[in-house]
PDB file of N, CA and C in Angstrom:
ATOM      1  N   UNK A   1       7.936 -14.018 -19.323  1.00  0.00           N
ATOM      2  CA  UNK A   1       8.741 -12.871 -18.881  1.00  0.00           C
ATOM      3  C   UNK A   1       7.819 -11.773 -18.335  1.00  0.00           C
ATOM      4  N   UNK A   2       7.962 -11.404 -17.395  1.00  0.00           N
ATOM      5  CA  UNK A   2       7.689 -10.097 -16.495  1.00  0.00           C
ATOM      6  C   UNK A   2       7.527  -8.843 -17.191  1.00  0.00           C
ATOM      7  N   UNK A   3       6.165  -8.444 -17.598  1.00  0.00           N
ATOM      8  CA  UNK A   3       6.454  -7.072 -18.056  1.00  0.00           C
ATOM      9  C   UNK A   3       7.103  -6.012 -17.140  1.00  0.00           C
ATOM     10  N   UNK A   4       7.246  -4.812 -17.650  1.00  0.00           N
ATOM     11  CA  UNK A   4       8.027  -3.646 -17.153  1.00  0.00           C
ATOM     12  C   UNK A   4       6.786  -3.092 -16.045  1.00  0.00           C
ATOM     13  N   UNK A   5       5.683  -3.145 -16.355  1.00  0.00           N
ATOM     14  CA  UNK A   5       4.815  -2.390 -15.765  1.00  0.00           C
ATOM     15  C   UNK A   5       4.126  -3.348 -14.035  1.00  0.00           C
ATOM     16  N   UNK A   6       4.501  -4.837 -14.304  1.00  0.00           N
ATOM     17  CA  UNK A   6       4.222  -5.387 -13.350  1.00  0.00           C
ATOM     18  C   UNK A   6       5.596  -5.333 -12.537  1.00  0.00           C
ATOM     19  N   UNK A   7       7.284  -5.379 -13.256  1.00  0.00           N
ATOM     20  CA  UNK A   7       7.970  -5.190 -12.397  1.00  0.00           C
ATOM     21  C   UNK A   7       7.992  -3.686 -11.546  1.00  0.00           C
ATOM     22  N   UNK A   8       7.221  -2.820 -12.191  1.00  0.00           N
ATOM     23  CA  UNK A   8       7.306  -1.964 -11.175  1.00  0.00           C
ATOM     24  C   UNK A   8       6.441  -1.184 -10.405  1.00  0.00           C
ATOM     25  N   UNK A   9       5.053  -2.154 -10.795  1.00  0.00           N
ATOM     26  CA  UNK A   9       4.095  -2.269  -9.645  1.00  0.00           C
ATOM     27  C   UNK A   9       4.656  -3.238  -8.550  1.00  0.00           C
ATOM     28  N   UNK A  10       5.374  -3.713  -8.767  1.00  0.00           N
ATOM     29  CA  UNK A  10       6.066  -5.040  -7.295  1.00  0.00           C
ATOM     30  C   UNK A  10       6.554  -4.259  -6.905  1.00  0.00           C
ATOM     31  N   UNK A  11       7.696  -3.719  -7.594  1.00  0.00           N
ATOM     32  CA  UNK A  11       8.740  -2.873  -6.603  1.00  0.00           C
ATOM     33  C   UNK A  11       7.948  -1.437  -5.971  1.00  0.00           C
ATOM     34  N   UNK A  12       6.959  -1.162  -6.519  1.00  0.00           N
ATOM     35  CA  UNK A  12       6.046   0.071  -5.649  1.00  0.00           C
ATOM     36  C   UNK A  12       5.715  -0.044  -4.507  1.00  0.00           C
ATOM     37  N   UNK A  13       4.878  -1.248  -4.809  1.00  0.00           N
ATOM     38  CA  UNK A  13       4.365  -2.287  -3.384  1.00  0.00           C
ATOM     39  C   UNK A  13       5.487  -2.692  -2.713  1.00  0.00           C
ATOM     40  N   UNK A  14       6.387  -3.221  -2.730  1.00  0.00           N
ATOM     41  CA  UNK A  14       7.676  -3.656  -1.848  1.00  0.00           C
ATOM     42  C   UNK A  14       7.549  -2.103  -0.867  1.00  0.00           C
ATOM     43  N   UNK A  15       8.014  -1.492  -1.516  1.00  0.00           N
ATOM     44  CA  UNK A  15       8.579   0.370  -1.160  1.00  0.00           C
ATOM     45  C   UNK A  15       7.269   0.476   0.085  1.00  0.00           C
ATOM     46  N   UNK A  16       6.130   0.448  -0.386  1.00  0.00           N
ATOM     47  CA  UNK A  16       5.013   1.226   0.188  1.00  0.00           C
ATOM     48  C   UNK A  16       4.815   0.436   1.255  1.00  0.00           C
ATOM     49  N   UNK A  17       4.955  -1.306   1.298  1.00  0.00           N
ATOM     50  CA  UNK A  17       4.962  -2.002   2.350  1.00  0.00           C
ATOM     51  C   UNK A  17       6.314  -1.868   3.494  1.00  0.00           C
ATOM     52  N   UNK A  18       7.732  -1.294   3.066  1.00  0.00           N
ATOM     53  CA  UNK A  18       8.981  -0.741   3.704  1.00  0.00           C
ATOM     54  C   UNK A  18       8.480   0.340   4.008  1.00  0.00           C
ATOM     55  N   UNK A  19       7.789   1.532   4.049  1.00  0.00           N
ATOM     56  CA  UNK A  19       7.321   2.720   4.775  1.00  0.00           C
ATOM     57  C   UNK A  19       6.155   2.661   5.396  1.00  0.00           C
ATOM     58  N   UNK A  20       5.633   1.801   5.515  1.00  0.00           N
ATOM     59  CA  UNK A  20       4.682   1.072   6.127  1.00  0.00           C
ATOM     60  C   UNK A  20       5.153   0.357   7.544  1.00  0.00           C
ATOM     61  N   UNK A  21       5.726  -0.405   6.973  1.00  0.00           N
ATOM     62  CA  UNK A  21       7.081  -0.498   8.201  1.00  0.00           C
ATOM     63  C   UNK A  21       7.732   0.497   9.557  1.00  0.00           C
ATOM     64  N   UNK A  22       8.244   1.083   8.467  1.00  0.00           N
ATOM     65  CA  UNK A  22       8.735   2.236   8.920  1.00  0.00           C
ATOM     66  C   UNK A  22       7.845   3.187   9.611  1.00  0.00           C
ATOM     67  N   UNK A  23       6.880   3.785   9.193  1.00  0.00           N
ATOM     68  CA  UNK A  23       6.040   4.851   9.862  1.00  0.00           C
ATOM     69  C   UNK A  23       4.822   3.825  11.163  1.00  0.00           C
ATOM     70  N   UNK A  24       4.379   3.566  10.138  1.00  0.00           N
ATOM     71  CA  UNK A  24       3.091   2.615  10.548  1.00  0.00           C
ATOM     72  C   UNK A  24       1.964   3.512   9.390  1.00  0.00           C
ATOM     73  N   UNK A  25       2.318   4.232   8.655  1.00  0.00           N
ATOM     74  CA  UNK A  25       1.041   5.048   7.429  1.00  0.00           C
ATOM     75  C   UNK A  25       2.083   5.462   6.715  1.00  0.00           C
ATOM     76  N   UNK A  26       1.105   5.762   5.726  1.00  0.00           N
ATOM     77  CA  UNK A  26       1.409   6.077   4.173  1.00  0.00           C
ATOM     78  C   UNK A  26       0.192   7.088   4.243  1.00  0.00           C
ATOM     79  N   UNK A  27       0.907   8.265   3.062  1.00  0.00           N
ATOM     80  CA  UNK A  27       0.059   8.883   2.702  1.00  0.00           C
ATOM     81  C   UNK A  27      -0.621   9.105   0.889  1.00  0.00           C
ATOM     82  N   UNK A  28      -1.694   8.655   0.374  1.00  0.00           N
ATOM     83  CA  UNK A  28      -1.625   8.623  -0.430  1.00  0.00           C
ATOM     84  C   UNK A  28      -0.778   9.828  -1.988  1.00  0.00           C
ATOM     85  N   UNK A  29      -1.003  11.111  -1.053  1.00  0.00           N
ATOM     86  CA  UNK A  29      -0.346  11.863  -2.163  1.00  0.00           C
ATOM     87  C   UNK A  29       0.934  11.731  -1.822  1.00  0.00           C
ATOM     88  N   UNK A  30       1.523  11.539  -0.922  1.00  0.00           N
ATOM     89  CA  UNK A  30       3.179  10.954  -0.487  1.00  0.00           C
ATOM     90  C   UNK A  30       3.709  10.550  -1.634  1.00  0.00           C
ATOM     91  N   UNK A  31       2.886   9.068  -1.595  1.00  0.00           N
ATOM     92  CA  UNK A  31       3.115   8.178  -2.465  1.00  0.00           C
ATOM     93  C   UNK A  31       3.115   8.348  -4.511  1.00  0.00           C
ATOM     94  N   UNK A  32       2.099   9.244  -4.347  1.00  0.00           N
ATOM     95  CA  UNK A  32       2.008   9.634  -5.835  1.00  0.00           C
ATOM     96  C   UNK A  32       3.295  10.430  -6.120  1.00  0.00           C
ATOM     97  N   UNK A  33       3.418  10.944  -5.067  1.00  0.00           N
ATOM     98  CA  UNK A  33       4.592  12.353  -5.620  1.00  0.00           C
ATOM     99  C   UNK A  33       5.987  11.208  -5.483  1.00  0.00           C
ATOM    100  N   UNK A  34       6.086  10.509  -4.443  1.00  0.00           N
ATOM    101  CA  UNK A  34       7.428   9.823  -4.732  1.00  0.00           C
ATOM    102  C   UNK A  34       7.703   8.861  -5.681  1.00  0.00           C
ATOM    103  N   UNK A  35       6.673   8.569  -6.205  1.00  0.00           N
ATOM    104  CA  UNK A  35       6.673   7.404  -7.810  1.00  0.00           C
ATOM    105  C   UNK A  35       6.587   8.040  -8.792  1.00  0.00           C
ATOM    106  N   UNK A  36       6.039   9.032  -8.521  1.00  0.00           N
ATOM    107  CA  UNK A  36       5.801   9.927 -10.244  1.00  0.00           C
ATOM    108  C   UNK A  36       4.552   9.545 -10.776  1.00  0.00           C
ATOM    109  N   UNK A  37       3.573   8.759 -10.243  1.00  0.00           N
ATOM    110  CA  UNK A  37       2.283   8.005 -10.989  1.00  0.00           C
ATOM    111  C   UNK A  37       1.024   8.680 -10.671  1.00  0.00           C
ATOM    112  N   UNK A  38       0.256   8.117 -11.520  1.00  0.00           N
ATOM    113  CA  UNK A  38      -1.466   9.050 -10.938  1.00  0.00           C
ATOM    114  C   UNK A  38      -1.862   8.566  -9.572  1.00  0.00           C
ATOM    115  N   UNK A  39      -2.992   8.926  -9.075  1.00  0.00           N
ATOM    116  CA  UNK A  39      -3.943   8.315  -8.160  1.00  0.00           C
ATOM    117  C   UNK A  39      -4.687   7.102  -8.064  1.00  0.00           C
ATOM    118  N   UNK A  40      -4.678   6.868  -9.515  1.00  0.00           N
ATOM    119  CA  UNK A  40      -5.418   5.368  -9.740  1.00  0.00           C
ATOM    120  C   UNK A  40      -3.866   4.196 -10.085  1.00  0.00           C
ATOM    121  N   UNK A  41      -3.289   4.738  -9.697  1.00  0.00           N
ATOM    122  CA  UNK A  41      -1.803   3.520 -10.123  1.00  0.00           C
ATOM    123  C   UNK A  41      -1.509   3.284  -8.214  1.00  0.00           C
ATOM    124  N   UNK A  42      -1.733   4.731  -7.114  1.00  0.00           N
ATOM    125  CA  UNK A  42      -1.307   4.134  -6.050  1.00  0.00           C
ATOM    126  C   UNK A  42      -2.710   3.522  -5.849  1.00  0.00           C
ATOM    127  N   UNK A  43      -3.975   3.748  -6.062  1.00  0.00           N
ATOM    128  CA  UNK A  43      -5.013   3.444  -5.334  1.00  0.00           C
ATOM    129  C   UNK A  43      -4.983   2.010  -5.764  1.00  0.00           C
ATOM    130  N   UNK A  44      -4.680   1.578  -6.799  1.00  0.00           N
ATOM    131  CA  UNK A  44      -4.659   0.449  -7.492  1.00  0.00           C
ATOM    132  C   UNK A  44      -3.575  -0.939  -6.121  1.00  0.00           C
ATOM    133  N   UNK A  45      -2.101  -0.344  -6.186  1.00  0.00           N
ATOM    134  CA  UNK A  45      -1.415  -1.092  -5.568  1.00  0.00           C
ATOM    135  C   UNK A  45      -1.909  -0.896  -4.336  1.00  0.00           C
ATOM    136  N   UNK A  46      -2.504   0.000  -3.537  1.00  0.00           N
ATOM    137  CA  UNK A  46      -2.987  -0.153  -2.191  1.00  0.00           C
ATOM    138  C   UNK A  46      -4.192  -1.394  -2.160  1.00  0.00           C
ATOM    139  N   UNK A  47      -5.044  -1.078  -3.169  1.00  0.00           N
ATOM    140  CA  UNK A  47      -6.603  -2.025  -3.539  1.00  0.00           C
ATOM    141  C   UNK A  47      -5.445  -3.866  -3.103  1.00  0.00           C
ATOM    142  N   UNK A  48      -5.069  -4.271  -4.078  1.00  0.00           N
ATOM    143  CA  UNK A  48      -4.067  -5.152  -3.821  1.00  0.00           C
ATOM    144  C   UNK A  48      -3.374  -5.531  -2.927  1.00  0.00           C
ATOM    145  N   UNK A  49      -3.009  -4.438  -2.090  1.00  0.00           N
ATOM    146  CA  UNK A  49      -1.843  -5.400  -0.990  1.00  0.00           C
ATOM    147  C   UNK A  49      -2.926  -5.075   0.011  1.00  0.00           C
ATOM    148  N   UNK A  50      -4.327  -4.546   0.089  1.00  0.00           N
ATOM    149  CA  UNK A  50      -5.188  -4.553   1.098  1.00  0.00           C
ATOM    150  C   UNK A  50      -6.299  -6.041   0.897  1.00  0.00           C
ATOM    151  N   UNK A  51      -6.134  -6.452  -0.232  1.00  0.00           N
ATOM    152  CA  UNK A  51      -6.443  -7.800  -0.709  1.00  0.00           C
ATOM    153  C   UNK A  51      -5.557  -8.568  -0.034  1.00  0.00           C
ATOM    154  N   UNK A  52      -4.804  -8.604  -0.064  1.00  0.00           N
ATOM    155  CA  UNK A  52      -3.592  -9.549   0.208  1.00  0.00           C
ATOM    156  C   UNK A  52      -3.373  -9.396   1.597  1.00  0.00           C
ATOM    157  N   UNK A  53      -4.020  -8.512   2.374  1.00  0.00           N
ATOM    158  CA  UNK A  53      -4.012  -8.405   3.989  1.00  0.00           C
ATOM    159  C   UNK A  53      -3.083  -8.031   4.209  1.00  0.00           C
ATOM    160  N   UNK A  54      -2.089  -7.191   3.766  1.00  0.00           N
ATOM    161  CA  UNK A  54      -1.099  -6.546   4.147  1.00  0.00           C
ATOM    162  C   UNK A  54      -1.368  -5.041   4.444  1.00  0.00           C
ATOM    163  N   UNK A  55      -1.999  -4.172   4.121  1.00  0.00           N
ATOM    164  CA  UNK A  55      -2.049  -2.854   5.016  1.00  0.00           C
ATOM    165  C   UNK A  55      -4.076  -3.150   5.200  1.00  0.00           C
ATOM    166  N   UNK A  56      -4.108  -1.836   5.292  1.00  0.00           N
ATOM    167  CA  UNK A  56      -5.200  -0.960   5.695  1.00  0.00           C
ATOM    168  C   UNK A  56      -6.118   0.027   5.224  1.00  0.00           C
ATOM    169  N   UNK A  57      -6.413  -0.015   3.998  1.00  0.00           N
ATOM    170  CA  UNK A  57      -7.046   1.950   3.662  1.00  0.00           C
ATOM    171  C   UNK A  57      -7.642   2.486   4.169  1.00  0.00           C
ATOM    172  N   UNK A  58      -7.197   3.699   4.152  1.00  0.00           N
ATOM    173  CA  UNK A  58      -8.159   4.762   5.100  1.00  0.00           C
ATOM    174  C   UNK A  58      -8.234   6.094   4.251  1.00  0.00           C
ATOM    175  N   UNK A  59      -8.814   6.817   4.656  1.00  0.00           N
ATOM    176  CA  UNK A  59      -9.289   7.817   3.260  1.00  0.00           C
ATOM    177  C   UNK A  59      -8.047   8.566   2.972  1.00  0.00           C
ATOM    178  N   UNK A  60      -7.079   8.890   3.673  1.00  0.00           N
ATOM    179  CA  UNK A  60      -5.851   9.511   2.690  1.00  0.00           C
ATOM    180  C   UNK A  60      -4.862   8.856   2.575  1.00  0.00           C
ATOM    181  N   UNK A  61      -5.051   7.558   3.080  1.00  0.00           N
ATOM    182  CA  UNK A  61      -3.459   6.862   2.111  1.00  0.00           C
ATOM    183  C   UNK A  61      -3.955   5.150   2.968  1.00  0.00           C
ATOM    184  N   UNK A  62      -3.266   4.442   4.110  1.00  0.00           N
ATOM    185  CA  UNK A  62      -3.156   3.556   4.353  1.00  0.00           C
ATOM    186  C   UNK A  62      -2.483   3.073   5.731  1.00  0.00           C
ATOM    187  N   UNK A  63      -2.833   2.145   6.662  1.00  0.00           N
ATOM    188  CA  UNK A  63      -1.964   1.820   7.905  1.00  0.00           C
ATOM    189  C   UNK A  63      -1.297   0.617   7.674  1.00  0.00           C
ATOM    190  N   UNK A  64      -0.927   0.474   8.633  1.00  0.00           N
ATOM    191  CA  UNK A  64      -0.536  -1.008   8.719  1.00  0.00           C
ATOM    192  C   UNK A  64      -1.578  -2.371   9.477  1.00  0.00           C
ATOM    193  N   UNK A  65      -1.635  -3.106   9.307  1.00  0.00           N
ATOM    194  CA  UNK A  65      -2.696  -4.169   9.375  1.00  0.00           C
ATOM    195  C   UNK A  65      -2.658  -4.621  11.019  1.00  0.00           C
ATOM    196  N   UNK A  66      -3.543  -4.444  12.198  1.00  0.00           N
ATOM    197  CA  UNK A  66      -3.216  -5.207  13.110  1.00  0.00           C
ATOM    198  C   UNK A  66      -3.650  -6.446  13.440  1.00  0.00           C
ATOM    199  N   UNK A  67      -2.552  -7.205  13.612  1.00  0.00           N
ATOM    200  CA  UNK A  67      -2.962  -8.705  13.789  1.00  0.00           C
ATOM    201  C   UNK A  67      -4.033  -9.179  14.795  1.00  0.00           C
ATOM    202  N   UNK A  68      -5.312  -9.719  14.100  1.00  0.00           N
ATOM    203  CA  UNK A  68      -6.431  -9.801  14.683  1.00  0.00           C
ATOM    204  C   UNK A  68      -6.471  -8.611  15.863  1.00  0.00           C
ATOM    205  N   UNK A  69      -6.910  -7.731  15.286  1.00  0.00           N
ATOM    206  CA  UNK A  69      -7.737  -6.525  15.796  1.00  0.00           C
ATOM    207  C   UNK A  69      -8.735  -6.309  16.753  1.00  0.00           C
ATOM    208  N   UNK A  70      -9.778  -6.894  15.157  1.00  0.00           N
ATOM    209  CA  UNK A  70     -11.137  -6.905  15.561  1.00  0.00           C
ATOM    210  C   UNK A  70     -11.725  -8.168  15.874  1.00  0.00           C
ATOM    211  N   UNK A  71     -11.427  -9.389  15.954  1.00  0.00           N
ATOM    212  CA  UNK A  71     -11.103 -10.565  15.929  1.00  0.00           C
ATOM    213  C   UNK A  71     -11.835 -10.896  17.438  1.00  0.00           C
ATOM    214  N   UNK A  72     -10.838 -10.010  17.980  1.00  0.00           N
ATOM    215  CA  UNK A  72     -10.981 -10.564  19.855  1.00  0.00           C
ATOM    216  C   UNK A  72     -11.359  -9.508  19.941  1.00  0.00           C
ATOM    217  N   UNK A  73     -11.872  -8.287  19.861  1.00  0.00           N
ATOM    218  CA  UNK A  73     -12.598  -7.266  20.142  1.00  0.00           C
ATOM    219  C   UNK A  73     -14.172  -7.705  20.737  1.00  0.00           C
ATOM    220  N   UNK A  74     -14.732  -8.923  19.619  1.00  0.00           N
ATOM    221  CA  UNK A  74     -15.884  -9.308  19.116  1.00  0.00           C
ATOM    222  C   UNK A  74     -16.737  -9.855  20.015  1.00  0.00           C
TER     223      UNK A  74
END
C-alpha cells in the first residue's frame, strides 16, 4: 500500500508537470506557496521528474524539456 506521503508527492509532480504544460515554467516559490511544503520537498520532486527527463531546472524553478535540443545543435 502507497503511503500518504508518496501519494502526494505523485500528485505534486502530476500538478507541476500540468503547469508545465500549461506555461512552459514553473516557479520554484510558486510552487512552495501552492502546496504548502518547504523548498527541499519542491526541490526534491523537481530533482526527480528532471531524472526522469521530464522538465528542466533552472535556478528559480524549472522549464519544460526540449525534445533533443542539444542533440542536433552538436
Amino acid at each position: 500500500m502507497m503511503s500518504i506521503e508518496n501519494r502526494q508527492s505523485i500528485q505534486r509532480q502530476q500538478t507541476i508537470l500540468l503547469l508545465l504544460a500549461l506555461d512552459g515554467k514553473v516557479f520554484s516559490e510558486t510552487l512552495k506557496q501552492r502546496f504548502n511544503v518547504s523548498d527541499n520537498i519542491i526541490l526534491n520532486d523537481m530533482i526527480s521528474l528532471e531524472k526522469a527527463g521530464l522538465l528542466k531546472r533552472i535556478e528559480a524553478g524549472a522549464i519544460v524539456v526540449e525534445v533533443c535540443s542539444e542533440s542536433k545543435e552538436k
